[in-house]
N, C-alpha and C. Protein backbone atom coordinates (compact mmCIF):
# COMPACT_ATOMS: atom_id res chain seq x y z
N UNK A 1 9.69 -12.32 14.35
CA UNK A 1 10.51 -11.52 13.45
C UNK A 1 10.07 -11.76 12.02
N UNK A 2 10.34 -10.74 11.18
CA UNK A 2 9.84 -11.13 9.68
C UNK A 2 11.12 -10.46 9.01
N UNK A 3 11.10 -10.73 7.87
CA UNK A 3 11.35 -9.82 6.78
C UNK A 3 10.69 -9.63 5.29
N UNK A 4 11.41 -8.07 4.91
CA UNK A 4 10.59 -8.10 3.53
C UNK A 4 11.66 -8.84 2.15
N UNK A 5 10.78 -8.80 1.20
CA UNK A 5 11.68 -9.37 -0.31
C UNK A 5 11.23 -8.15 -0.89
N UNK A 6 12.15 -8.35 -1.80
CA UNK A 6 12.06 -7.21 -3.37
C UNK A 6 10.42 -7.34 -4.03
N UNK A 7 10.48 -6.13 -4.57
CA UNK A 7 9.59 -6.34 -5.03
C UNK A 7 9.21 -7.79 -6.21
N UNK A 8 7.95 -8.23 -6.77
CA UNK A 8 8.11 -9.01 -7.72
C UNK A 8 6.41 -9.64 -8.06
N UNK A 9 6.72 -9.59 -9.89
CA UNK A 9 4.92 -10.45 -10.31
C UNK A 9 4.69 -10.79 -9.76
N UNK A 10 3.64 -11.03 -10.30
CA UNK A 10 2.55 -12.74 -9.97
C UNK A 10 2.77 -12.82 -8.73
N UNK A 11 1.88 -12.31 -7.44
CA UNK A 11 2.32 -12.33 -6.43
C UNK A 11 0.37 -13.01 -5.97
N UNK A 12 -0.48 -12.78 -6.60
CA UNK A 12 -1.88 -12.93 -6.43
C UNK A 12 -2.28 -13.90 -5.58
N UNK A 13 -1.42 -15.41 -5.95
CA UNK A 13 -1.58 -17.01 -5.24
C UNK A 13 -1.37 -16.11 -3.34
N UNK A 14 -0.32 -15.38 -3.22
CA UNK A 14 0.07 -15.70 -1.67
C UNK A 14 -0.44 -14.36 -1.30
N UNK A 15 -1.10 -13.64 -1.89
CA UNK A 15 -1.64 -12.09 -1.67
C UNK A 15 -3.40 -12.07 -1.20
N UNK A 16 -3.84 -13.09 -2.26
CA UNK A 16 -5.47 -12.73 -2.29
C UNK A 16 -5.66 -13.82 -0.93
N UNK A 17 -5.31 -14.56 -0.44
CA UNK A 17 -5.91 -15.47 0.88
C UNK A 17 -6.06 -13.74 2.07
N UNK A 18 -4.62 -13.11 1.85
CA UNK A 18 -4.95 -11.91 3.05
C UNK A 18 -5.89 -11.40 2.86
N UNK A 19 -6.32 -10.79 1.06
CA UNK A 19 -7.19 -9.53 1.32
C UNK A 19 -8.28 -10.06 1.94
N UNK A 20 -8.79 -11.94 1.95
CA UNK A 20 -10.13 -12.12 2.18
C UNK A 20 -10.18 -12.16 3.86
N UNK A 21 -9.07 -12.03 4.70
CA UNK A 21 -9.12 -12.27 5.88
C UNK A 21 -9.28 -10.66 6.53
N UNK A 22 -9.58 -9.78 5.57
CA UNK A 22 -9.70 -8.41 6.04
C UNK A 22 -10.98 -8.01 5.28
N UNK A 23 -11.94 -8.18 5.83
CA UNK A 23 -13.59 -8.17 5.26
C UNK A 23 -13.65 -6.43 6.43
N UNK A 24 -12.93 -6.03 6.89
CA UNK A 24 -13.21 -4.49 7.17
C UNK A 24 -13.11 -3.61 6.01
N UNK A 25 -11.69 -4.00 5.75
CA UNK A 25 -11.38 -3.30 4.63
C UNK A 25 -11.63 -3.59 3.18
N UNK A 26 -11.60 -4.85 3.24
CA UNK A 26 -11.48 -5.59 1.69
C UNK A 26 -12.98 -6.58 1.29
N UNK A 27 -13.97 -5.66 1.39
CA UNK A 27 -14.94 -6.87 1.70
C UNK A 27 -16.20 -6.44 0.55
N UNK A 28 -15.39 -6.05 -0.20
CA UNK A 28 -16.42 -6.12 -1.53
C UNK A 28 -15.94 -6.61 -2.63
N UNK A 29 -16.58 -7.85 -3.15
CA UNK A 29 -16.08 -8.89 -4.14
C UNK A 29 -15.79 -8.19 -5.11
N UNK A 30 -16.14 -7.28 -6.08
CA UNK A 30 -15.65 -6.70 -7.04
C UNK A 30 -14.56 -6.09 -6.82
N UNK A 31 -14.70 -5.09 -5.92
CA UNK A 31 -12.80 -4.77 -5.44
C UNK A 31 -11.99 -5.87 -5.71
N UNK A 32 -11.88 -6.90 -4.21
CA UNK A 32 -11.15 -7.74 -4.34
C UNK A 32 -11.15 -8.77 -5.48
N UNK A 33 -12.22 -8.90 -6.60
CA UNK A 33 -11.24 -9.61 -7.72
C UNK A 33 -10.73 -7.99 -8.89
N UNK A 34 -10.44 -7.46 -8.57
CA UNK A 34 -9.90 -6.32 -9.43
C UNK A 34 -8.51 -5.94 -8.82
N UNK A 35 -8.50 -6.20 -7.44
CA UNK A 35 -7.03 -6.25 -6.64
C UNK A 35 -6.67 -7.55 -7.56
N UNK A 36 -6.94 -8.49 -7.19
CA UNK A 36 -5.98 -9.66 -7.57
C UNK A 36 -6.00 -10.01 -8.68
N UNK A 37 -6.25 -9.09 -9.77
CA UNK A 37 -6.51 -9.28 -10.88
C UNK A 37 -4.95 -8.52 -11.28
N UNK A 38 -5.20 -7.48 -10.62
CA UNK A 38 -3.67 -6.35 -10.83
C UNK A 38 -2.88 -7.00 -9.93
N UNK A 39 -2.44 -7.34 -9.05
CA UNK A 39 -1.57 -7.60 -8.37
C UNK A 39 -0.75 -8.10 -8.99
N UNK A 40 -0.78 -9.25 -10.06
CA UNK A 40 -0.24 -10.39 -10.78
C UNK A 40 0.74 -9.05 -11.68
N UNK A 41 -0.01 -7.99 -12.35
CA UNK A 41 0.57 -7.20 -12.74
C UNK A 41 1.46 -6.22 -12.40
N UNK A 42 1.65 -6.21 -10.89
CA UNK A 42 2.04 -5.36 -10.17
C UNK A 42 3.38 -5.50 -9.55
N UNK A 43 4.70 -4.67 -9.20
CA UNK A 43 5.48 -5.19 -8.62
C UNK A 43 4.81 -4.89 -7.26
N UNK A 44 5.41 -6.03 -6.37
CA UNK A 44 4.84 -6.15 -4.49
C UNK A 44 5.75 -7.00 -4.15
N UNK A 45 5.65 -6.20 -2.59
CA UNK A 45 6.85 -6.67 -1.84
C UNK A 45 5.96 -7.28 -0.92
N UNK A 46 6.18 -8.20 -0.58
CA UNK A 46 5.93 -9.46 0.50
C UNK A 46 7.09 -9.35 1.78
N UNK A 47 6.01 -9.51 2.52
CA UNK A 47 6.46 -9.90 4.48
C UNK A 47 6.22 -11.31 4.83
N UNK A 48 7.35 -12.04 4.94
CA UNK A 48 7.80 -12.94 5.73
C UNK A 48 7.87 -13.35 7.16
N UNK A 49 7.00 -14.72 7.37
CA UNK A 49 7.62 -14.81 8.84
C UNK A 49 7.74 -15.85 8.94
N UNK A 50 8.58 -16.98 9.40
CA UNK A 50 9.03 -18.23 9.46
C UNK A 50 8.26 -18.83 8.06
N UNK A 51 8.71 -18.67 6.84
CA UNK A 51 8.53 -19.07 5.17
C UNK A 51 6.92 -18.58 4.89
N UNK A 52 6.19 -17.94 5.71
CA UNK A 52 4.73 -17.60 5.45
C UNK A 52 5.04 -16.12 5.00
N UNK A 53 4.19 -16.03 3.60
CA UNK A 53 4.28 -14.60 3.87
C UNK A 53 2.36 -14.12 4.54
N UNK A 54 2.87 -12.78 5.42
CA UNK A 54 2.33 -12.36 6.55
C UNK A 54 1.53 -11.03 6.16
N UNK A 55 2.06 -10.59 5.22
CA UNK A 55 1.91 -9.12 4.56
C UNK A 55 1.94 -8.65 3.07
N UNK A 56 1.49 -8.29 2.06
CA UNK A 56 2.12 -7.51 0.98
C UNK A 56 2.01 -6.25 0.71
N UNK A 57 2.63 -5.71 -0.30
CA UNK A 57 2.07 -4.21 -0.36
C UNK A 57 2.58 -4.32 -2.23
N UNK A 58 1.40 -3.61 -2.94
CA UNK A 58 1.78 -3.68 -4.11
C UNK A 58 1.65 -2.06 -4.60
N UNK A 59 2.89 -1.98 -5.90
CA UNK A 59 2.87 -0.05 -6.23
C UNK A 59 2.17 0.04 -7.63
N UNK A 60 1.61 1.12 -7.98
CA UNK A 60 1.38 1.22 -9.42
C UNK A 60 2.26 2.28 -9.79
N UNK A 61 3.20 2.50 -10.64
CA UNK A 61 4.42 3.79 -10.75
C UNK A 61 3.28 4.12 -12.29
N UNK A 62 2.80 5.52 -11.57
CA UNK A 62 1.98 6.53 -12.90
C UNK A 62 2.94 7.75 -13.36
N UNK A 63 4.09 7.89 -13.75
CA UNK A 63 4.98 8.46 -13.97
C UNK A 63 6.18 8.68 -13.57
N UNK A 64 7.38 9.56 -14.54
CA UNK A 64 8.85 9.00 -13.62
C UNK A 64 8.82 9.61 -12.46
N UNK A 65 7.73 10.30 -11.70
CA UNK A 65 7.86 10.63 -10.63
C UNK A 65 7.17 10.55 -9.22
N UNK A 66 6.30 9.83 -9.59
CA UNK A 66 5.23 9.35 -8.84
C UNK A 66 4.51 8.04 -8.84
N UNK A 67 4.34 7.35 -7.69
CA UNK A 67 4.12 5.72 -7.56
C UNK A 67 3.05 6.09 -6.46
N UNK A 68 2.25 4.86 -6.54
CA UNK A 68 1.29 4.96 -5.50
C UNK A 68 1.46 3.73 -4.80
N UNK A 69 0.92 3.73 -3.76
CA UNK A 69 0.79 2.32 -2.91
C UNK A 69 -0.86 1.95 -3.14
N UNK A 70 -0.71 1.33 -4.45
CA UNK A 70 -1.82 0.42 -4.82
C UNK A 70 -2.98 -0.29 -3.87
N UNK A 71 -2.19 -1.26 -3.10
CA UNK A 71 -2.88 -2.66 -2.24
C UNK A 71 -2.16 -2.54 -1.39
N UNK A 72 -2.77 -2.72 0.03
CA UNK A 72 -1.43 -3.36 1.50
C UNK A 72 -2.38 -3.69 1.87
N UNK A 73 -2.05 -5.12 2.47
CA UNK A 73 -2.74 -5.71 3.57
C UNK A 73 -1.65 -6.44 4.45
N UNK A 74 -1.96 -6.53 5.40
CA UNK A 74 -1.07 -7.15 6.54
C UNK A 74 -2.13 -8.43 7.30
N UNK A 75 -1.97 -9.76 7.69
CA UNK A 75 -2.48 -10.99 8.19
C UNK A 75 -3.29 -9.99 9.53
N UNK A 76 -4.35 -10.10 10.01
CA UNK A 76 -4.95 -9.72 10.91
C UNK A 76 -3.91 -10.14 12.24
N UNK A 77 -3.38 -11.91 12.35
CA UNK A 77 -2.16 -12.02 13.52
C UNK A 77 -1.27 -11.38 13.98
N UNK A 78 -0.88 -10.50 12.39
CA UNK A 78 0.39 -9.63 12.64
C UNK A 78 -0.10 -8.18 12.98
N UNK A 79 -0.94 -7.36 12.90
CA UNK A 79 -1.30 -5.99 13.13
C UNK A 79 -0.86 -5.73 13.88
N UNK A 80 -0.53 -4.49 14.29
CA UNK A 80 0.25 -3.57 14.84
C UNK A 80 1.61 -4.18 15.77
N UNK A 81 2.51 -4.98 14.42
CA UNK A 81 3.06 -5.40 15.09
C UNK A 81 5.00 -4.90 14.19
N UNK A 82 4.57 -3.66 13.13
CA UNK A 82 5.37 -2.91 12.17
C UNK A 82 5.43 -3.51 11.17
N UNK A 83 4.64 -4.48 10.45
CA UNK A 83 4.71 -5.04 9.39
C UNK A 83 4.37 -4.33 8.17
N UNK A 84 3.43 -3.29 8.21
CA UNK A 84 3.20 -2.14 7.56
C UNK A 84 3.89 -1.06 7.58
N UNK A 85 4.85 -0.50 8.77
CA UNK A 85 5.61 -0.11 8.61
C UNK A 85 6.41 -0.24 7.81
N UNK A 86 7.27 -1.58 8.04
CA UNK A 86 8.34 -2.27 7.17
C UNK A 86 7.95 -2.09 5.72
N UNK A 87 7.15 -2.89 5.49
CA UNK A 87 6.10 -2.59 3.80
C UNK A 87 6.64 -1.45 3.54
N UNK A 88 6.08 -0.43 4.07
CA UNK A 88 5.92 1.14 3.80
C UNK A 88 7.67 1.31 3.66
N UNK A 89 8.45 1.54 4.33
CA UNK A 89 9.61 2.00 4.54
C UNK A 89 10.31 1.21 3.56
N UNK A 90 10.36 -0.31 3.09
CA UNK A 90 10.98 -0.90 2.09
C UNK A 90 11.40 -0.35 1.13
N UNK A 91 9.71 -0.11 1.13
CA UNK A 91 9.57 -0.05 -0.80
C UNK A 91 9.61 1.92 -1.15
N UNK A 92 9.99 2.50 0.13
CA UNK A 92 10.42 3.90 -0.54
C UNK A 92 11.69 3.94 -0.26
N UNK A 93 12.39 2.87 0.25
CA UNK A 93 13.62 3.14 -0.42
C UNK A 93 13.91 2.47 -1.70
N UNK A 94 13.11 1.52 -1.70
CA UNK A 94 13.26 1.15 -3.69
C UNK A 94 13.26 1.91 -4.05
N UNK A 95 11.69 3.25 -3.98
CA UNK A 95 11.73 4.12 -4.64
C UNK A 95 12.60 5.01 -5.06
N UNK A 96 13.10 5.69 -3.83
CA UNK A 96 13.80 6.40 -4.11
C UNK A 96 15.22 5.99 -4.55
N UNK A 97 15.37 4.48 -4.48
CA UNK A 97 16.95 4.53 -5.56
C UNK A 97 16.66 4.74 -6.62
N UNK A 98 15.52 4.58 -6.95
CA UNK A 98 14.79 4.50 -9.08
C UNK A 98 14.55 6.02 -9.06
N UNK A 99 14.85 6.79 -8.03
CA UNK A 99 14.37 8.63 -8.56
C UNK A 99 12.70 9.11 -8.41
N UNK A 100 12.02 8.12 -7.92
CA UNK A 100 10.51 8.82 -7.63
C UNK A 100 10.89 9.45 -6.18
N UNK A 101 10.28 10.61 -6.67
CA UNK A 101 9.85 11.72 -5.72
C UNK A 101 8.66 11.85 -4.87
N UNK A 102 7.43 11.24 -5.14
CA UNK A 102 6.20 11.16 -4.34
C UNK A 102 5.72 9.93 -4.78
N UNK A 103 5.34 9.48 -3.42
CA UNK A 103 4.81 8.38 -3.00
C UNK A 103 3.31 8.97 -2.67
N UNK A 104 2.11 7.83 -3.04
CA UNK A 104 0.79 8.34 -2.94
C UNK A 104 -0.21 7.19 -2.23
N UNK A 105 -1.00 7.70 -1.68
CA UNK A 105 -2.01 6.45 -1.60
C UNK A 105 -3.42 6.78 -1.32
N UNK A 106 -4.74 6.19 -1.91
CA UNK A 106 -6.10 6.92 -1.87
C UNK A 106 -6.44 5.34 -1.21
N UNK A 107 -7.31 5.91 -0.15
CA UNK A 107 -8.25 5.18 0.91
C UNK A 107 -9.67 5.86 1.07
N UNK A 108 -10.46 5.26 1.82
CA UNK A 108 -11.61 6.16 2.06
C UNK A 108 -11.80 6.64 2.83
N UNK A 109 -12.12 8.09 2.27
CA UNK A 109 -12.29 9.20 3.20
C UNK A 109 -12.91 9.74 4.32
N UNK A 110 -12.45 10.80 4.98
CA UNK A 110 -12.95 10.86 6.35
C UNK A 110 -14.83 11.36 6.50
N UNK A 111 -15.37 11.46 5.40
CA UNK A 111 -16.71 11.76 5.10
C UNK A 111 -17.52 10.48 5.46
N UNK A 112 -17.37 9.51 5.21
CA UNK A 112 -17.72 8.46 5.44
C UNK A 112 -17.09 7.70 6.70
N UNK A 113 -17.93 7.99 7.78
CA UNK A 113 -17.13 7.83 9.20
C UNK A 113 -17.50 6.14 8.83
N UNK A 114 -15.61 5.31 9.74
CA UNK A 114 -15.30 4.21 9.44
C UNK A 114 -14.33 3.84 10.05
N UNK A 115 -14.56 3.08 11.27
CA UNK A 115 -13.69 2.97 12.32
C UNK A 115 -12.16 2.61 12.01
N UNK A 116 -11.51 1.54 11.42
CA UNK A 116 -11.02 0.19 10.30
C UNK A 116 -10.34 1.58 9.79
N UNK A 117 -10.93 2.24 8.54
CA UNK A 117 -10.18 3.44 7.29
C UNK A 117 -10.23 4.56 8.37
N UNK A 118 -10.61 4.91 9.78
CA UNK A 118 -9.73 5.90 10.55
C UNK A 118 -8.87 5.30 11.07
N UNK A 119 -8.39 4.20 11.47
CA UNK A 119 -6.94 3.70 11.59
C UNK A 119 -6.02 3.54 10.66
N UNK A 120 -6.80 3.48 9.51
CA UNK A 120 -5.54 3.52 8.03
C UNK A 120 -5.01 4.47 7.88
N UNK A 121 -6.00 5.55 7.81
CA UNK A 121 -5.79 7.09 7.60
C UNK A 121 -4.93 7.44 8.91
N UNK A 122 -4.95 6.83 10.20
CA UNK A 122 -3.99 7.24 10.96
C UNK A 122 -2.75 6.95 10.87
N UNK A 123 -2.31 5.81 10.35
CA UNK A 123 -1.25 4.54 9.50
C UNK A 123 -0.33 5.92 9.24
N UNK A 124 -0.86 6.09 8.23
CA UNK A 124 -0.19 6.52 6.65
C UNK A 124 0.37 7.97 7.19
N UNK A 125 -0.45 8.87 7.98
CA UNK A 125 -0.14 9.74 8.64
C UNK A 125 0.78 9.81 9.31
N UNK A 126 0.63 8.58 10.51
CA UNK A 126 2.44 8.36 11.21
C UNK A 126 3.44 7.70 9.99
N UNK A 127 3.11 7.80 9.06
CA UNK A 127 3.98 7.36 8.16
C UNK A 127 5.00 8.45 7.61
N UNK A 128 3.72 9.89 7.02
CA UNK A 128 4.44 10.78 7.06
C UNK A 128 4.00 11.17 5.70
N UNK A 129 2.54 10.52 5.09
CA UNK A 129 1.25 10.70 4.10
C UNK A 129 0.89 12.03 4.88
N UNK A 130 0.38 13.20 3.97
CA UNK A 130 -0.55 14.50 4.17
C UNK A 130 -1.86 13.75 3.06
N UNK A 131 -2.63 14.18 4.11
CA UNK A 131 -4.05 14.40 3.06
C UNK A 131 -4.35 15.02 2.00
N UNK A 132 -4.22 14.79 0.46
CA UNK A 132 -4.60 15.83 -0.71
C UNK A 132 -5.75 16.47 -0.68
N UNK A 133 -6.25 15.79 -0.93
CA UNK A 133 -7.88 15.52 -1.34
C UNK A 133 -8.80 14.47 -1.43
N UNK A 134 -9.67 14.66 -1.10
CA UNK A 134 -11.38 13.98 -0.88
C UNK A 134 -11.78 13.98 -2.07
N UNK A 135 -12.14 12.95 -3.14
CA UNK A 135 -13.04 12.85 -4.26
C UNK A 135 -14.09 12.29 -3.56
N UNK A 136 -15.41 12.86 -4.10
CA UNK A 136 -16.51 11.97 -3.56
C UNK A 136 -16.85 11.11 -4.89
N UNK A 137 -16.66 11.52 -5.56
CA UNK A 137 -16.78 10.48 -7.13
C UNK A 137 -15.95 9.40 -7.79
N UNK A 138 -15.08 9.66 -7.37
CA UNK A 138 -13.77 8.52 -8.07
C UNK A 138 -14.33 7.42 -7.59
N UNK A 139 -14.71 6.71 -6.55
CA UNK A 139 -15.32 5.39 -6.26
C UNK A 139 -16.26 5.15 -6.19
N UNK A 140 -17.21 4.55 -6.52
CA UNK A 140 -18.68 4.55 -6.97
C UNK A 140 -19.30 4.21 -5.07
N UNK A 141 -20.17 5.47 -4.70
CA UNK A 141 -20.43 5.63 -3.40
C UNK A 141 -19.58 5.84 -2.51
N UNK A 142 -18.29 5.66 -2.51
CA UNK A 142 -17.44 5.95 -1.53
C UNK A 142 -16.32 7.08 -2.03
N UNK A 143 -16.19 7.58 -0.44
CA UNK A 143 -15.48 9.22 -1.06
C UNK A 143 -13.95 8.51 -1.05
N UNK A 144 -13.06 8.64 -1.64
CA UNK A 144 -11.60 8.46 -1.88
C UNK A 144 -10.63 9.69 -1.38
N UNK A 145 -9.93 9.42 -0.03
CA UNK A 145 -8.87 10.32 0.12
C UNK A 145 -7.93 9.96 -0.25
N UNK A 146 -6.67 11.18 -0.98
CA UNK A 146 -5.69 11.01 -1.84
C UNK A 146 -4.69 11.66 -0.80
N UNK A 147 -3.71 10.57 -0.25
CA UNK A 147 -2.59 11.56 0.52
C UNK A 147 -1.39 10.96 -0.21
N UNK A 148 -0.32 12.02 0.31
CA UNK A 148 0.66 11.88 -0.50
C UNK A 148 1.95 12.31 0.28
N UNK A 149 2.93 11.54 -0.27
CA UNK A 149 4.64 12.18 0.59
C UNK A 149 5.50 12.41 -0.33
N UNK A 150 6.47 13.63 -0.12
CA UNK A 150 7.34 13.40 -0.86
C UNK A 150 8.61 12.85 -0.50
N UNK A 151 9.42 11.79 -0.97
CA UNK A 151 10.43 10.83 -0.81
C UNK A 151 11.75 12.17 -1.28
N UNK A 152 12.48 11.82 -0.11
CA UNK A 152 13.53 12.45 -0.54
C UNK A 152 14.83 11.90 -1.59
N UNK A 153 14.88 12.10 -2.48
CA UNK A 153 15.53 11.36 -3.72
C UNK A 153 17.20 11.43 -2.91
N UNK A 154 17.89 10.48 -3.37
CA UNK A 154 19.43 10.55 -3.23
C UNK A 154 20.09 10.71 -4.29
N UNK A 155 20.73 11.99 -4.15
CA UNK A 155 21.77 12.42 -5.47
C UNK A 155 22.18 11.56 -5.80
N UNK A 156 22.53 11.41 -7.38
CA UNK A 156 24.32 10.95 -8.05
C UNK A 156 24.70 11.89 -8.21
N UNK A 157 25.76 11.70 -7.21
CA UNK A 157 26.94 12.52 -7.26
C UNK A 157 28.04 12.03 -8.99
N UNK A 158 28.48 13.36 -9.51
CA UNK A 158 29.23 12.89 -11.02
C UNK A 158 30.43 12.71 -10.09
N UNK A 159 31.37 11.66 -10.84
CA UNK A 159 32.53 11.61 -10.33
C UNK A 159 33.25 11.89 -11.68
């Protein structure tokens, strides 16, 4: 069993040991010190499992209406075991108590066949991510798909 925490800084110390245990995804040193460079800057919510955390997921909010899902990695032990789920589902209901409307996230694209980023891209999909768009330029050699959801906001009601 796990659970998640609120989001929160300086999360880098218990974040960067995962990204290095995911050399599918995370396995180019310049990335990963540019993740954990932001992370520290970033609010992220951490997955718990008996006092370890197991998982994080960090957001970058690029306007009052739109946040992206920055970084997620989940412990290779825990995969497919809803820990990314959880991640995912947490932190859009943070969102949506703060009023963002779309949730976003760019991975690499289906141009660049990639066994690892066609299971991400399948992730995000049962998540309930549509595919935007394919940049082939935004990442230097690698094409970047941009999918996106929109979060259904909860009224205030005036009393």
């Amino acid at each position: 069993m796990f659970e998640i925490s609120a989001a929160q800084l300086n999360q880098t110390t218990v974040c960067e040991p995962i990204l290095r245990l995911l050399p599918e995804w995370f396995g180019i040193e310049s990335a990963i010190a540019h993740y954990v460079q932001d992370i520290d800057l970033l609010p992220t919510f951490l997955a718990w499992s008996q006092q370890q955390v197991i998982g994080f997921l960090s957001i970058k909010q690029h306007n009052d209406f739109a946040t992206e899902i920055y970084v997620m990695a989940v412990h290779p032990q825990f995969h497919r075991q809803g820990v990314g789920k959880q991640l995912v589902e947490f932190a859009e209901q943070e969102l949506q108590l703060q009023g963002i409307e779309y949730l976003q996230v760019k991975t690499l694209g289906p141009s660049r066949p990639n066994l690892p980023y066609a299971k991400t891209r399948a992730f995000y999909e049962s998540m309930g991510f549509k595919p935007l768009e394919e940049f082939l330029h935004l990442w230097e050699g690698n094409p970047c798909l941009q999918m996106v959801k929109a979060l259904s906001v909860r009224s205030q009601s005036i009393h």
